[in-house]
C-alpha atoms as a PDB file:
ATOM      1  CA  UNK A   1      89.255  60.136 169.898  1.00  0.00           C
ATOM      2  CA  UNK A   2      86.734  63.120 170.381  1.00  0.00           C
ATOM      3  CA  UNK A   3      89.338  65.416 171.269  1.00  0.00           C
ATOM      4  CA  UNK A   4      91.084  65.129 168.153  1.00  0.00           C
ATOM      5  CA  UNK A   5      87.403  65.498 166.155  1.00  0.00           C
ATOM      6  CA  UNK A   6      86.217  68.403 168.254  1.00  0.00           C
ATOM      7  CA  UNK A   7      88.357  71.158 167.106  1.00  0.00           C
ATOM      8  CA  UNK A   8      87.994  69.903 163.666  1.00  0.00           C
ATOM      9  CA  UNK A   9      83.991  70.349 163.824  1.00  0.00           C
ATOM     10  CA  UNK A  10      84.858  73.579 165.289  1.00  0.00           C
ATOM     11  CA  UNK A  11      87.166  75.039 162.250  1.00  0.00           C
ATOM     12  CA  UNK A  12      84.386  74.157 160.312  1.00  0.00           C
ATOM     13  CA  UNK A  13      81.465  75.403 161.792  1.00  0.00           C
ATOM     14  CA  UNK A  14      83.875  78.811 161.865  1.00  0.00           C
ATOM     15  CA  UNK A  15      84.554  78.517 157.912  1.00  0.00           C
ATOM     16  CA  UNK A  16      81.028  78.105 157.140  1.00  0.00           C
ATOM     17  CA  UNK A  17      80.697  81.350 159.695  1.00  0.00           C
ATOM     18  CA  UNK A  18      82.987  83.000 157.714  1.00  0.00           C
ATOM     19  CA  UNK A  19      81.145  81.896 154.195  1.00  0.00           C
ATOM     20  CA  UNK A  20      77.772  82.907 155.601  1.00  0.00           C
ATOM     21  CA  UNK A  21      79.303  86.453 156.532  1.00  0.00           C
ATOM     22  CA  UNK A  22      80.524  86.814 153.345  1.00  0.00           C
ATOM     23  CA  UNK A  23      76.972  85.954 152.085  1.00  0.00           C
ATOM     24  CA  UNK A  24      75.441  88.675 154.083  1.00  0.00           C
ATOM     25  CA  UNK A  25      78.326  91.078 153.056  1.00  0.00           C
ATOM     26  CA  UNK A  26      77.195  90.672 148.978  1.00  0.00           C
ATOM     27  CA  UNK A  27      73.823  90.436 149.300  1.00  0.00           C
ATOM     28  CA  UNK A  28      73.736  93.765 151.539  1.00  0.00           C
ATOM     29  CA  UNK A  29      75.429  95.125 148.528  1.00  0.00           C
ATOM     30  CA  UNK A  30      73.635  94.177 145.929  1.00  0.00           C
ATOM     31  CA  UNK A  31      70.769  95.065 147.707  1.00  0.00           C
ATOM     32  CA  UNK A  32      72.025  98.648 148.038  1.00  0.00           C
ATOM     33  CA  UNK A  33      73.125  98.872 144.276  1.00  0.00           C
ATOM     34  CA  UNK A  34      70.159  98.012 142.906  1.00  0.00           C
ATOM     35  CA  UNK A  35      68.264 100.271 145.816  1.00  0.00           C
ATOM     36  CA  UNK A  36      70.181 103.155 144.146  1.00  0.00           C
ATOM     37  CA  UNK A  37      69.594 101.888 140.819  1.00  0.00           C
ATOM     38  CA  UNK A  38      66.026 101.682 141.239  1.00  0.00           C
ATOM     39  CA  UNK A  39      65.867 105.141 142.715  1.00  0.00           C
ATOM     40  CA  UNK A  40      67.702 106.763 140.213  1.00  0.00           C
ATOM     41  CA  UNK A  41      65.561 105.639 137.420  1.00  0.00           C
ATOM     42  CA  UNK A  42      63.020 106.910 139.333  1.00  0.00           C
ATOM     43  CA  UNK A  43      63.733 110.496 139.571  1.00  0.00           C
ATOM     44  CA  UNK A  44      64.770 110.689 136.443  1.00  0.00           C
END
């Protein structure tokens, strides 16, 4: 029985992986837009 659930728990410990990256990916972004944003208004 626990070698059917283990690669389950493990597909979905590697989705929620994947989600967090993703997480990471847009708030690095929207870090760095508003960064420049912020700059920008700043020189001018």
């Amino acid at each position: 029985m626990l070698c059917f659930l283990r690669p389950y728990s493990s597909w979905l410990l590697f989705g929620d992986f994947i989600q967090l990256q993703k997480l990471m990916w847009e708030v690095r972004i929207v870090g760095t837009v508003a960064s420049n944003l912020l700059t920008s208004i700043d020189s001018s």
